[in-house]
PDB file of N, CA and C in Angstrom:
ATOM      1  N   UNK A   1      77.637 112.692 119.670  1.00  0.00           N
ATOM      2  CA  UNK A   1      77.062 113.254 118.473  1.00  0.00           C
ATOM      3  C   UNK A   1      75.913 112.355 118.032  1.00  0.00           C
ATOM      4  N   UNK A   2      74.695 112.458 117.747  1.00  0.00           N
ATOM      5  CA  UNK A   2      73.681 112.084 117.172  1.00  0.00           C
ATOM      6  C   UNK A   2      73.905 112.038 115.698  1.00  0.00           C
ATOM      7  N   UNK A   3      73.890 110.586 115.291  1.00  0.00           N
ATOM      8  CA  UNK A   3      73.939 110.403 113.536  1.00  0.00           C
ATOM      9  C   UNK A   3      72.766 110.194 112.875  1.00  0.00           C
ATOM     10  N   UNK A   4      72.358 110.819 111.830  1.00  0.00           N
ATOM     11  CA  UNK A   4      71.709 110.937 111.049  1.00  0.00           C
ATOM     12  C   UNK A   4      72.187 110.044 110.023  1.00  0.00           C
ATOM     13  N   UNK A   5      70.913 110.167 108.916  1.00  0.00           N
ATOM     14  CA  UNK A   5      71.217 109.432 107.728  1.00  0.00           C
ATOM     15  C   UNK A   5      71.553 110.482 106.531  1.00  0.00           C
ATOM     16  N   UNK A   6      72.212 110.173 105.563  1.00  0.00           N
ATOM     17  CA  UNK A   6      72.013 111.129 104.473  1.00  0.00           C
ATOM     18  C   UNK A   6      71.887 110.488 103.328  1.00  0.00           C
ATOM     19  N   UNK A   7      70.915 111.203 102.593  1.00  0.00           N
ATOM     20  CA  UNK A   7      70.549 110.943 101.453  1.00  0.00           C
ATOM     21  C   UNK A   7      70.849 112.081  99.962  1.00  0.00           C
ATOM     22  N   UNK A   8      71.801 110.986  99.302  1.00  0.00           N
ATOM     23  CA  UNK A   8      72.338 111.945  98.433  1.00  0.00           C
ATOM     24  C   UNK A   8      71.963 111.959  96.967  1.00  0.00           C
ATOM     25  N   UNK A   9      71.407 112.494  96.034  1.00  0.00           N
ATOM     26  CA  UNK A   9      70.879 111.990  94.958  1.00  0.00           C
ATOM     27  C   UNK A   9      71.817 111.818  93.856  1.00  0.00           C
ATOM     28  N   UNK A  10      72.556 112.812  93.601  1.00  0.00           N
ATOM     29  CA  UNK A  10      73.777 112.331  92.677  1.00  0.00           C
ATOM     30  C   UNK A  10      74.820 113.066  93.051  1.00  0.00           C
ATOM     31  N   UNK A  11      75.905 112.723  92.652  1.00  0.00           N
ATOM     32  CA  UNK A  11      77.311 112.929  93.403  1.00  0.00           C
ATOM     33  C   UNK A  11      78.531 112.477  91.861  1.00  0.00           C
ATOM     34  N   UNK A  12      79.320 114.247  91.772  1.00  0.00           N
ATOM     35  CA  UNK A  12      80.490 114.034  90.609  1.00  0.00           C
ATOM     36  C   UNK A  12      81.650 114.342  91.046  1.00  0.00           C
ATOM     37  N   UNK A  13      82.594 113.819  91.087  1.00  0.00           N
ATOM     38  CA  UNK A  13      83.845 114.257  91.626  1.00  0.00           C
ATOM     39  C   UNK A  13      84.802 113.700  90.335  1.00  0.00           C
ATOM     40  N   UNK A  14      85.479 115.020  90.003  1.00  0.00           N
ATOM     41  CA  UNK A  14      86.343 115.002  88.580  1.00  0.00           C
ATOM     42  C   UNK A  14      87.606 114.167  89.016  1.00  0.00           C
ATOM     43  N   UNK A  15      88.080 113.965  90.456  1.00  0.00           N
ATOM     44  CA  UNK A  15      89.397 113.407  90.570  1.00  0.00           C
ATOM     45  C   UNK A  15      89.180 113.034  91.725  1.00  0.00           C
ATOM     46  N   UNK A  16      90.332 112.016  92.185  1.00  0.00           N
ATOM     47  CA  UNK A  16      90.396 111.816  93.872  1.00  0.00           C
ATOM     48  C   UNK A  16      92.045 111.180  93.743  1.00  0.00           C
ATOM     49  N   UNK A  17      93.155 112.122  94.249  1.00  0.00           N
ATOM     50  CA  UNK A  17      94.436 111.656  94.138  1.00  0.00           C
ATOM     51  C   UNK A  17      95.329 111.631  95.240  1.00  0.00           C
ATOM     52  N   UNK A  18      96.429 111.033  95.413  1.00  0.00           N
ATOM     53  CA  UNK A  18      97.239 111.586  96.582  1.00  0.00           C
ATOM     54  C   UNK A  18      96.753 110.801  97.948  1.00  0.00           C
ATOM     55  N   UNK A  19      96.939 109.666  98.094  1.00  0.00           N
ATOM     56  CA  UNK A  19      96.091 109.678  99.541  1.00  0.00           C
ATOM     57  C   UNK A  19      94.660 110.108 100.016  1.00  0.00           C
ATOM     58  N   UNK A  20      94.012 110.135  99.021  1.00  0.00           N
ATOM     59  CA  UNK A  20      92.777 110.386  99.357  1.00  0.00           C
ATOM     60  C   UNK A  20      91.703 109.682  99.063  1.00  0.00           C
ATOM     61  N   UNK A  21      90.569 109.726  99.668  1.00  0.00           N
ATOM     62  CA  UNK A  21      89.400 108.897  99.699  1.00  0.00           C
ATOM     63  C   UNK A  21      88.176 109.701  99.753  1.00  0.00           C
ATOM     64  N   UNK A  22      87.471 109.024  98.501  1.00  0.00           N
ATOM     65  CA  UNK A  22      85.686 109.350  98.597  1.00  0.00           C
ATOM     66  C   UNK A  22      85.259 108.203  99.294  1.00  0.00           C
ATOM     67  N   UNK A  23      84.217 108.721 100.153  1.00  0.00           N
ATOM     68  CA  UNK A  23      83.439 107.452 101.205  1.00  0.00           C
ATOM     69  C   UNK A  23      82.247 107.907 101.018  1.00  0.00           C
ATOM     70  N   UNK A  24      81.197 106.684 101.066  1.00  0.00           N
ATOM     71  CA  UNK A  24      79.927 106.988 101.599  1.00  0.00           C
ATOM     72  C   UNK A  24      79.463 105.867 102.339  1.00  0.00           C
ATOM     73  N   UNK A  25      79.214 106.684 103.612  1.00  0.00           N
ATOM     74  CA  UNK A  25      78.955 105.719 104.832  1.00  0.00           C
ATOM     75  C   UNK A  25      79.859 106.014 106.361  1.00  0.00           C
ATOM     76  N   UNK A  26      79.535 105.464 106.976  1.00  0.00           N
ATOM     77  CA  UNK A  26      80.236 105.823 108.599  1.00  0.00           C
ATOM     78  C   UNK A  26      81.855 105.320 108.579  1.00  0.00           C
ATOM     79  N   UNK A  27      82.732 106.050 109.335  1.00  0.00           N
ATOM     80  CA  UNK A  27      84.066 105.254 109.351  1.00  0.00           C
ATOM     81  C   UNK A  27      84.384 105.814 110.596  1.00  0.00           C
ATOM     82  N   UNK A  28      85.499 105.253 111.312  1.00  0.00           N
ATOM     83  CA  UNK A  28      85.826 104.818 112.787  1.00  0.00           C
ATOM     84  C   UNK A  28      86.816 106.146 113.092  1.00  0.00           C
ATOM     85  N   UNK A  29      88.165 105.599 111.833  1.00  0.00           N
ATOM     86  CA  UNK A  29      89.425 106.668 112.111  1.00  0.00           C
ATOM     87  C   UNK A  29      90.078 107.081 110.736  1.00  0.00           C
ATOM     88  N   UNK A  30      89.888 108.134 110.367  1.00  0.00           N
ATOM     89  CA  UNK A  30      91.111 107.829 109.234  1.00  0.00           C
ATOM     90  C   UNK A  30      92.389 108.883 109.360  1.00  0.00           C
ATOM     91  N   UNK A  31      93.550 108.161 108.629  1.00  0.00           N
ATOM     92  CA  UNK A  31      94.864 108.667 108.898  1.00  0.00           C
ATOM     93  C   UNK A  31      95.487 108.647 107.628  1.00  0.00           C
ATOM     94  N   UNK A  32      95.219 109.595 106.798  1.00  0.00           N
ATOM     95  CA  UNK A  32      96.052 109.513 105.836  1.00  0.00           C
ATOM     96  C   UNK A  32      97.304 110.403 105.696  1.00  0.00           C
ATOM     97  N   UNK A  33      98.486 109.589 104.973  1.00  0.00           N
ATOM     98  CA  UNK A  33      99.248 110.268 104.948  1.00  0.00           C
ATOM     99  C   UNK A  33     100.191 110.410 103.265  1.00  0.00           C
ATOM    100  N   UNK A  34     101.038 111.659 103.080  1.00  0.00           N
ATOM    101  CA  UNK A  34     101.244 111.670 101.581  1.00  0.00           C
ATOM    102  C   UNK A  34     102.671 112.383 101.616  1.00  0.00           C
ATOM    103  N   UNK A  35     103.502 111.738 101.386  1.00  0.00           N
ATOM    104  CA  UNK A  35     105.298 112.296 101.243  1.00  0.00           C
ATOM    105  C   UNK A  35     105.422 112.604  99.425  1.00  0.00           C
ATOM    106  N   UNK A  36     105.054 113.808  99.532  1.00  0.00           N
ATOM    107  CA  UNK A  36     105.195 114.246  98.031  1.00  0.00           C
ATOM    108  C   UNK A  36     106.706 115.380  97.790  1.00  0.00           C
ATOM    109  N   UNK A  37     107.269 115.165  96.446  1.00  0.00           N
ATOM    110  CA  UNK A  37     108.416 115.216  96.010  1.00  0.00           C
ATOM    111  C   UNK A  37     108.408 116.079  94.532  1.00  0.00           C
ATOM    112  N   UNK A  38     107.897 117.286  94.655  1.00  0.00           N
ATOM    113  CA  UNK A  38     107.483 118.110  93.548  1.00  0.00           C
ATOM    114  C   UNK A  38     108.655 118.859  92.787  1.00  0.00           C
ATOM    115  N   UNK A  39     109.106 118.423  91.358  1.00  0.00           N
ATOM    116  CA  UNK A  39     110.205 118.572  90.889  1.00  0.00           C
ATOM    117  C   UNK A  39     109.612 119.592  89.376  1.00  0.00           C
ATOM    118  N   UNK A  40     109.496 120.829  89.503  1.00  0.00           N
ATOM    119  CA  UNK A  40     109.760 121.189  88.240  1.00  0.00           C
ATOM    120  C   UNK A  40     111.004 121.996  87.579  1.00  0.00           C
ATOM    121  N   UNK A  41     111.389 121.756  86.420  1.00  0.00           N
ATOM    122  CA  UNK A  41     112.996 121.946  85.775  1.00  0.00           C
ATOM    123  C   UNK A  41     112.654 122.734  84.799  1.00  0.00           C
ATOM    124  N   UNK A  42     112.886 124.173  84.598  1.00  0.00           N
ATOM    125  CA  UNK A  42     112.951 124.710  83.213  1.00  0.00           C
ATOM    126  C   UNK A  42     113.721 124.238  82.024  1.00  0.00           C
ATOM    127  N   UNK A  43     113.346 123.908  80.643  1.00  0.00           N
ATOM    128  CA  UNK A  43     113.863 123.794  79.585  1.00  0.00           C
ATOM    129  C   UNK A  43     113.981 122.076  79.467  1.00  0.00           C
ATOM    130  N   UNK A  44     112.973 121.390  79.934  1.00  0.00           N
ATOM    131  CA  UNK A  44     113.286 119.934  79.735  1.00  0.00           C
ATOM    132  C   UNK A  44     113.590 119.402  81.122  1.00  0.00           C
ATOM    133  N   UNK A  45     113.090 117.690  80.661  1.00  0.00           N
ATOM    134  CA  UNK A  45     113.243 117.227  81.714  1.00  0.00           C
ATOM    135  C   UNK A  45     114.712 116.147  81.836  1.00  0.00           C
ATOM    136  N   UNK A  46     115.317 115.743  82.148  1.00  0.00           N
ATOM    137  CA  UNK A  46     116.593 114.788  82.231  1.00  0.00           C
ATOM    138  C   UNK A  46     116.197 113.707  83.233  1.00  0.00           C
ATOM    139  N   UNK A  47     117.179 112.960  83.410  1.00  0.00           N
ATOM    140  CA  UNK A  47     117.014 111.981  84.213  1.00  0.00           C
ATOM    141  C   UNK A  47     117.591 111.740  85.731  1.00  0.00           C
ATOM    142  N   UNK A  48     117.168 113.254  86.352  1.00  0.00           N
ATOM    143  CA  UNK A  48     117.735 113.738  87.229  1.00  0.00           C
ATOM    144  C   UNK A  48     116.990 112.669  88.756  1.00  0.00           C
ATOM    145  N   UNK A  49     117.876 112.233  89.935  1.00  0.00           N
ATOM    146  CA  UNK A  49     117.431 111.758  90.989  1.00  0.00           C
ATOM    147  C   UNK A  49     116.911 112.247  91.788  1.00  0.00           C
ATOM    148  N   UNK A  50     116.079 112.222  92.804  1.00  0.00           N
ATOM    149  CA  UNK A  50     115.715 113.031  93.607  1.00  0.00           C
ATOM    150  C   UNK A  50     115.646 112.557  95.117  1.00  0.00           C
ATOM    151  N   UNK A  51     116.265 111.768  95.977  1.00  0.00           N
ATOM    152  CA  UNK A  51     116.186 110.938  96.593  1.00  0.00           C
ATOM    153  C   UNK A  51     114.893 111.960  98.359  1.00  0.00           C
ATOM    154  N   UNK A  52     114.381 111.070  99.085  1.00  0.00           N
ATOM    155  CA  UNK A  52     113.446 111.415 100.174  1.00  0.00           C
ATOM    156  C   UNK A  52     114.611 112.137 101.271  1.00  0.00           C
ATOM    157  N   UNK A  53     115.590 111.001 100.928  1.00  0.00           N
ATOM    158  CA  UNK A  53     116.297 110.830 102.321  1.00  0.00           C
ATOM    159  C   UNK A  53     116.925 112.397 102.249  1.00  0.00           C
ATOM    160  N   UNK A  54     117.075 113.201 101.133  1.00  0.00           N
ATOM    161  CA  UNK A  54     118.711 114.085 100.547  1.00  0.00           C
ATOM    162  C   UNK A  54     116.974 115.188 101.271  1.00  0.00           C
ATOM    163  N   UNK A  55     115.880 115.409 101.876  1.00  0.00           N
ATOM    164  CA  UNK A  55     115.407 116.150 102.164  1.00  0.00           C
ATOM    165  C   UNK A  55     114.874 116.387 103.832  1.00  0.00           C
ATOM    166  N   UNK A  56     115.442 116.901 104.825  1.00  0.00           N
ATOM    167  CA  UNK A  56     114.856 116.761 106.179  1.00  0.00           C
ATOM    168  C   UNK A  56     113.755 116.926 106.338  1.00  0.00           C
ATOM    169  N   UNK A  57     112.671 117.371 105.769  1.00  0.00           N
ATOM    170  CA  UNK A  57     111.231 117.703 105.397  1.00  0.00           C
ATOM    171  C   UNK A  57     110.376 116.109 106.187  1.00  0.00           C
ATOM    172  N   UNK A  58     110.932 115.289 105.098  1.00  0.00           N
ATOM    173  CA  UNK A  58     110.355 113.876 105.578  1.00  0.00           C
ATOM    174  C   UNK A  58     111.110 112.672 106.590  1.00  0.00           C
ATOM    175  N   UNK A  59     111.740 113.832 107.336  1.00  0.00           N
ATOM    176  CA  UNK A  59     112.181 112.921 108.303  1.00  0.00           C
ATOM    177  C   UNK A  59     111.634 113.698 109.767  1.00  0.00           C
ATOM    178  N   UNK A  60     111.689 114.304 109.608  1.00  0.00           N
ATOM    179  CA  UNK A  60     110.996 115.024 110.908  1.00  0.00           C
ATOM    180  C   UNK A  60     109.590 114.485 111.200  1.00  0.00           C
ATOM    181  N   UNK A  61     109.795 114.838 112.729  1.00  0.00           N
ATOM    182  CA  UNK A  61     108.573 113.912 114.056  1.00  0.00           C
ATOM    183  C   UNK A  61     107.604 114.995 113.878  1.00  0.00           C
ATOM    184  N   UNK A  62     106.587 113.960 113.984  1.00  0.00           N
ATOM    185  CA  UNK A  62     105.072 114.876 113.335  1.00  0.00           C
ATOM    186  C   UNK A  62     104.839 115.479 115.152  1.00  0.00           C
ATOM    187  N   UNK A  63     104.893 116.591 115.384  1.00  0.00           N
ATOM    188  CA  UNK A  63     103.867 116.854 116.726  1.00  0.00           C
ATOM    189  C   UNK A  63     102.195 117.070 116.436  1.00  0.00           C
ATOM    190  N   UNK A  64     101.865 115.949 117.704  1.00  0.00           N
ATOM    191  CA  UNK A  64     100.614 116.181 117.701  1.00  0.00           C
ATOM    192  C   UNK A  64     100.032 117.344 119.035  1.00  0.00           C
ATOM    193  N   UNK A  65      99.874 118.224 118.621  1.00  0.00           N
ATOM    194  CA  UNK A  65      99.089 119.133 119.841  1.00  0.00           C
ATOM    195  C   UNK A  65      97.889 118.348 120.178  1.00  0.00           C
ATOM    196  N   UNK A  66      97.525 118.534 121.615  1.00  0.00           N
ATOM    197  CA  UNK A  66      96.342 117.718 122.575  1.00  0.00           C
ATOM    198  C   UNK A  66      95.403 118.775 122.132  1.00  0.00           C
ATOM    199  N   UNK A  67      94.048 118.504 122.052  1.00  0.00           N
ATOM    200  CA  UNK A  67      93.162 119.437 121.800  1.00  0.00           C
ATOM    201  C   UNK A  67      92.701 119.965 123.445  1.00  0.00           C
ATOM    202  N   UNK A  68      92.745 121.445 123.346  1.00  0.00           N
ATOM    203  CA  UNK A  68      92.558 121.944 124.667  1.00  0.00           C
ATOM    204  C   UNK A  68      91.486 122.496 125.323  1.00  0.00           C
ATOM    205  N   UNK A  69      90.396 122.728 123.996  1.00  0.00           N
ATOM    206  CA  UNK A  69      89.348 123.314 123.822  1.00  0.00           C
ATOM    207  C   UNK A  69      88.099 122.376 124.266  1.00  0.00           C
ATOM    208  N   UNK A  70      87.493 122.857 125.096  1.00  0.00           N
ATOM    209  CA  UNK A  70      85.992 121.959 125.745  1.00  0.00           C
ATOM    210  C   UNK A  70      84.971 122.948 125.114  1.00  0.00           C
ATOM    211  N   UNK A  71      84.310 122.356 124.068  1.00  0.00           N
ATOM    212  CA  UNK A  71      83.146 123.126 124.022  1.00  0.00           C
ATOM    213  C   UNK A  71      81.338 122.311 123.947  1.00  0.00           C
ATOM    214  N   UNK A  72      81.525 123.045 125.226  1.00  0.00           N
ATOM    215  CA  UNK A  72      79.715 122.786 125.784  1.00  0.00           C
ATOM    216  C   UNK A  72      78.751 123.058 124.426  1.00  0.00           C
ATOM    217  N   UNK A  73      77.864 122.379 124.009  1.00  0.00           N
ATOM    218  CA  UNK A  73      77.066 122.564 123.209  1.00  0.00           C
ATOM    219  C   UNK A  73      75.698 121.680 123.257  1.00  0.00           C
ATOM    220  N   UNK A  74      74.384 122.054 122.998  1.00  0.00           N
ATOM    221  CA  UNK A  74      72.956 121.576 122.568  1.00  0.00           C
ATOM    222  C   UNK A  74      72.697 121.446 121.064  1.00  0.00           C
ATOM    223  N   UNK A  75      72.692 120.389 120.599  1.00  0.00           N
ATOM    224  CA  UNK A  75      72.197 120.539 118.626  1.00  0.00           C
ATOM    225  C   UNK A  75      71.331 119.393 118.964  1.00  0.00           C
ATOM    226  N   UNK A  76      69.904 120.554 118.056  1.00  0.00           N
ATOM    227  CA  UNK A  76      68.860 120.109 118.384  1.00  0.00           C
ATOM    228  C   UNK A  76      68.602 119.677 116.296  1.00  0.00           C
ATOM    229  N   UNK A  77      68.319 118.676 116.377  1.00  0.00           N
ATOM    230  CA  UNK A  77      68.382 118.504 114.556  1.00  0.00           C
ATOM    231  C   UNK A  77      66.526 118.572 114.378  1.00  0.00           C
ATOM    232  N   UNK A  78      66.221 118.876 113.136  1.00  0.00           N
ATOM    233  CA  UNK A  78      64.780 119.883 113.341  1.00  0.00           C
ATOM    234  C   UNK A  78      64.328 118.320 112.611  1.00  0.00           C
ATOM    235  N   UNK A  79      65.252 117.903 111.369  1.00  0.00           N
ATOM    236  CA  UNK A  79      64.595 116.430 111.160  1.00  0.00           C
ATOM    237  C   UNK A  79      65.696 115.500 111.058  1.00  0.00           C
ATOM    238  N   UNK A  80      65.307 113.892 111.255  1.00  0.00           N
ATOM    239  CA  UNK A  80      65.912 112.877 111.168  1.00  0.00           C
ATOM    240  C   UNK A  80      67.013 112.604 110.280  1.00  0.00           C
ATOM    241  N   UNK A  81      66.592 112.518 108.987  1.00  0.00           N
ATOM    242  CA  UNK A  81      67.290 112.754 108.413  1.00  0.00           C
ATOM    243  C   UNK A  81      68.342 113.544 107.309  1.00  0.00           C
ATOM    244  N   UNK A  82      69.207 113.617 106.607  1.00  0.00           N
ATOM    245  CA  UNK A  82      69.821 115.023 105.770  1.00  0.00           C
ATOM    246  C   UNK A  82      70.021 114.615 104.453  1.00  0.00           C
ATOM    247  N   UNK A  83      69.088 115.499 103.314  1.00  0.00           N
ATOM    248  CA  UNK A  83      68.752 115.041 102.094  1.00  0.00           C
ATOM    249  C   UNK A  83      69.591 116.442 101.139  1.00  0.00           C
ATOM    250  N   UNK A  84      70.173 115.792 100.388  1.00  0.00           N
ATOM    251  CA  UNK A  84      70.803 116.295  99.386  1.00  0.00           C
ATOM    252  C   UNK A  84      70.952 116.421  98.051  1.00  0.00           C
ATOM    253  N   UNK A  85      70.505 117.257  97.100  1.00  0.00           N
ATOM    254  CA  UNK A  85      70.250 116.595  95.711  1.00  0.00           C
ATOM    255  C   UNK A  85      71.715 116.235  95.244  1.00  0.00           C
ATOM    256  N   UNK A  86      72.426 117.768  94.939  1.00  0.00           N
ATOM    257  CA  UNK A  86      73.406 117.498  94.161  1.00  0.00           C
ATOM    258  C   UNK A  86      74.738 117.841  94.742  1.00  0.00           C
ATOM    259  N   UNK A  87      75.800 116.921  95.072  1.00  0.00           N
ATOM    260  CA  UNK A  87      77.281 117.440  95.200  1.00  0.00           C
ATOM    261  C   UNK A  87      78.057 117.213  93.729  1.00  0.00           C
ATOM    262  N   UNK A  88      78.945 118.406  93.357  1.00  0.00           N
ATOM    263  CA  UNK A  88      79.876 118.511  92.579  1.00  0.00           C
ATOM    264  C   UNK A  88      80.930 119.016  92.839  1.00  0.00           C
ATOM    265  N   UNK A  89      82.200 118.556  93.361  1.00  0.00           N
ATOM    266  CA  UNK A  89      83.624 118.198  93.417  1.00  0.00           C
ATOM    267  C   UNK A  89      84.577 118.281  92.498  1.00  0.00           C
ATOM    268  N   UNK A  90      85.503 119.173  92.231  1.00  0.00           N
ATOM    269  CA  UNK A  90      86.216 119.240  91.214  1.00  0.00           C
ATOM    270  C   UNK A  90      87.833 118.280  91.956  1.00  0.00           C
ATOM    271  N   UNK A  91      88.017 118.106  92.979  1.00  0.00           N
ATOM    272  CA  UNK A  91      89.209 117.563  92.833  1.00  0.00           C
ATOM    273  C   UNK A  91      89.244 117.461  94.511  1.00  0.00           C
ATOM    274  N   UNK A  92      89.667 116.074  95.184  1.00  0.00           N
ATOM    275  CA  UNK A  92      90.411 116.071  96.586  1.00  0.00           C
ATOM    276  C   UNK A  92      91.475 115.210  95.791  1.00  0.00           C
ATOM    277  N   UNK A  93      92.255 116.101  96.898  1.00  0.00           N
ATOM    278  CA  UNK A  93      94.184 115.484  97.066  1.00  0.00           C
ATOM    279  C   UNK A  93      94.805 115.575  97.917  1.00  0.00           C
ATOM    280  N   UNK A  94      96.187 114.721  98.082  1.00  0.00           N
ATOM    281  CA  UNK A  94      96.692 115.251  99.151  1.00  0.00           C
ATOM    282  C   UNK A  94      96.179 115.003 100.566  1.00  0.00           C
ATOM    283  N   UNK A  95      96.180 113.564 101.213  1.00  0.00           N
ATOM    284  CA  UNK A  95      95.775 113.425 102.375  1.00  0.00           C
ATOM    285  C   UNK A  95      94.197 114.202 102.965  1.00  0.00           C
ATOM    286  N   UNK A  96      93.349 114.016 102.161  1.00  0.00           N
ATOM    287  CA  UNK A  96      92.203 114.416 102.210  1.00  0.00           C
ATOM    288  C   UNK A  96      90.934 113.851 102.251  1.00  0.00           C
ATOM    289  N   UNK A  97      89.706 113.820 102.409  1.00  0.00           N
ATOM    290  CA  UNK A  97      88.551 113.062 102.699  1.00  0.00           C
ATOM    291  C   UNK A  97      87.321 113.475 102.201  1.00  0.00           C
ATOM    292  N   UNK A  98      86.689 113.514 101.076  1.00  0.00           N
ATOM    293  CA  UNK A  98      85.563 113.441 100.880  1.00  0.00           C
ATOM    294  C   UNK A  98      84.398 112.564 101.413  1.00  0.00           C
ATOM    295  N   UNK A  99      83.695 112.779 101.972  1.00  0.00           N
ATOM    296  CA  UNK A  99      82.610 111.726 102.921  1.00  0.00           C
ATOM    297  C   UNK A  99      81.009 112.364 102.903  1.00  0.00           C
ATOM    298  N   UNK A 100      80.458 111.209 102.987  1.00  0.00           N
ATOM    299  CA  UNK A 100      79.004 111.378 103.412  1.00  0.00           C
ATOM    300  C   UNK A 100      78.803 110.230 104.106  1.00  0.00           C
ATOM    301  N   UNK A 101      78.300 110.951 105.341  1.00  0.00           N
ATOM    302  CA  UNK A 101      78.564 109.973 106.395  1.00  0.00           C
ATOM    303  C   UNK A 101      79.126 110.999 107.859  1.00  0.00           C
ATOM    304  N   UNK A 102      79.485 109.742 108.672  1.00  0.00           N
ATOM    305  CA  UNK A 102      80.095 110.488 110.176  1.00  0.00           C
ATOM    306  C   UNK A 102      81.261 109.919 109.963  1.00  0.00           C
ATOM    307  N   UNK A 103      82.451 110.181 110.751  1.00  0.00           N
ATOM    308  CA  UNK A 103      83.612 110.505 111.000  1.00  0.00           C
ATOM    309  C   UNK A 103      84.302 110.419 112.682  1.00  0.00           C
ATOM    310  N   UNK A 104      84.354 109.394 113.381  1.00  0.00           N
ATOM    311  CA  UNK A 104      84.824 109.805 114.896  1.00  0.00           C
ATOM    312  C   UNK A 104      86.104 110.608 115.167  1.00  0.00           C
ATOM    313  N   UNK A 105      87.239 110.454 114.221  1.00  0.00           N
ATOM    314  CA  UNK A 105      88.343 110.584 114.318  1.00  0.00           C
ATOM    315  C   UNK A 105      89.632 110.602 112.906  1.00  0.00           C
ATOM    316  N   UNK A 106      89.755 112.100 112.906  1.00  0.00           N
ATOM    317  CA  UNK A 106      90.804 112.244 111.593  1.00  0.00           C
ATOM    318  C   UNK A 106      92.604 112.898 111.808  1.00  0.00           C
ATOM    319  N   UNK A 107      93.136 112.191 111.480  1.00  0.00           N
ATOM    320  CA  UNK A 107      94.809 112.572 111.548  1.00  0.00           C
ATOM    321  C   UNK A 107      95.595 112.352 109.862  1.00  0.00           C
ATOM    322  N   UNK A 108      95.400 113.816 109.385  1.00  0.00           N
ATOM    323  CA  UNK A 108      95.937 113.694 108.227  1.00  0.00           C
ATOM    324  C   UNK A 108      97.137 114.289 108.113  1.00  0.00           C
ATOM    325  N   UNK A 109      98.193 114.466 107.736  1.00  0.00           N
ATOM    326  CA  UNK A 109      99.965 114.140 107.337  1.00  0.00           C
ATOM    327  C   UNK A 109      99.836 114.494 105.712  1.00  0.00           C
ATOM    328  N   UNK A 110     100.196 115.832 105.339  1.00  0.00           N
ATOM    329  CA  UNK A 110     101.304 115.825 104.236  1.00  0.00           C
ATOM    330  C   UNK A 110     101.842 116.605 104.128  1.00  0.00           C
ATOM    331  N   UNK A 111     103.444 116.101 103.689  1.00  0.00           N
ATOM    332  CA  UNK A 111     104.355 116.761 103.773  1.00  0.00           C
ATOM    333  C   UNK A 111     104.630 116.976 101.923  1.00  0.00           C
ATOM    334  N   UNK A 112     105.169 117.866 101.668  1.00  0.00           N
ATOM    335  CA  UNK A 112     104.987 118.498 100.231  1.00  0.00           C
ATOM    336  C   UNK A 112     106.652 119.157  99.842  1.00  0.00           C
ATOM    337  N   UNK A 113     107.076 118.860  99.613  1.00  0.00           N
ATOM    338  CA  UNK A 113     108.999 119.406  98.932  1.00  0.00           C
ATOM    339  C   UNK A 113     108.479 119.748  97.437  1.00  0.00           C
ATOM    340  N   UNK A 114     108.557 121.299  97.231  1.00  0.00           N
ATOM    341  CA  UNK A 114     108.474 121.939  96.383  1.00  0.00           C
ATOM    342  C   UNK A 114     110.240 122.145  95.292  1.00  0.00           C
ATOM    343  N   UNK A 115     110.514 121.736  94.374  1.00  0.00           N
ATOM    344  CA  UNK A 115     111.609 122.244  94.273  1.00  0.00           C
ATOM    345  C   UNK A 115     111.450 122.703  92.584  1.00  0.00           C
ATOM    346  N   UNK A 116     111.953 124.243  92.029  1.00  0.00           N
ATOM    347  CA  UNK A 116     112.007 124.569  90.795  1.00  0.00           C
ATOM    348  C   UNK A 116     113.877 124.701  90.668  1.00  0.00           C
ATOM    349  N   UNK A 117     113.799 124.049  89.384  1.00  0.00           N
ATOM    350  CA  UNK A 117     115.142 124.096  88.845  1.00  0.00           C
ATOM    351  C   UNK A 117     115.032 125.574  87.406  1.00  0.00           C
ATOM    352  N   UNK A 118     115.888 126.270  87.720  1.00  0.00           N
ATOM    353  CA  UNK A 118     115.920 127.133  86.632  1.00  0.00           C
ATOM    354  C   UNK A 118     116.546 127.683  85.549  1.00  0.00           C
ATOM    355  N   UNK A 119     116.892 127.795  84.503  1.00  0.00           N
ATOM    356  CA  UNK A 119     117.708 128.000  83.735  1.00  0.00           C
ATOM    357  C   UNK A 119     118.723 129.036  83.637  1.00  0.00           C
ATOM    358  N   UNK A 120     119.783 129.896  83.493  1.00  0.00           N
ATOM    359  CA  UNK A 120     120.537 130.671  83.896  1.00  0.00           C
ATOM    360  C   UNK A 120     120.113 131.445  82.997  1.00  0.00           C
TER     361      UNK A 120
END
């Protein structure tokens, strides 16, 4: 891949949570990962436990599929560099990557346990 430069003039991002990262600039590998435990309870909250282990969700072996796909390609870039006035971002989360910049290699992981408790 041929890297360019980018030039960004201003840049707002309302949040960045969860395992995640704003970058600006080149990075090698990233691997983020996020074991989230989402508990909502109708009628109040108590001081209820919630333990990782009491869920098989986050114990299970991540498979990685091999990428199988070869694709032949020519990108011809018309100029040097890539100019940008304005990015606006309302929110990355959750094992995610906001970047300006190149990227060789990404392996992101999250696992998410939804649980609603409800009132009778």
């Amino acid at each position: 891949m041929n890297k360019r430069t980018s030039y960004t003039k201003n840049i707002k991002i309302h949040s960045v949570t969860i395992s995640s990262i704003f970058e600006i600039g080149d990075s090698s590998h990233f691997t983020p990962e996020a074991n989230v435990l989402a508990v909502q309870k109708e009628g109040g909250v108590e001081s209820d436990v919630f333990p990782f282990e009491k869920y098989d969700i986050f114990d299970r072996k991540y498979t990685h599929y091999p990428i199988k796909r070869i694709v032949n390609q020519h990108v011809h870039h018309h100029k040097k560099n890539i100019h940008v006035n304005n990015v606006d971002i309302l929110g990355v989360s959750t094992s995610s990557l906001a970047q300006i910049g190149s990227l060789n290699h990404i392996d992101a992981n999250a696992r998410i346990k939804h649980i609603r408790i409800l009132e009778e």
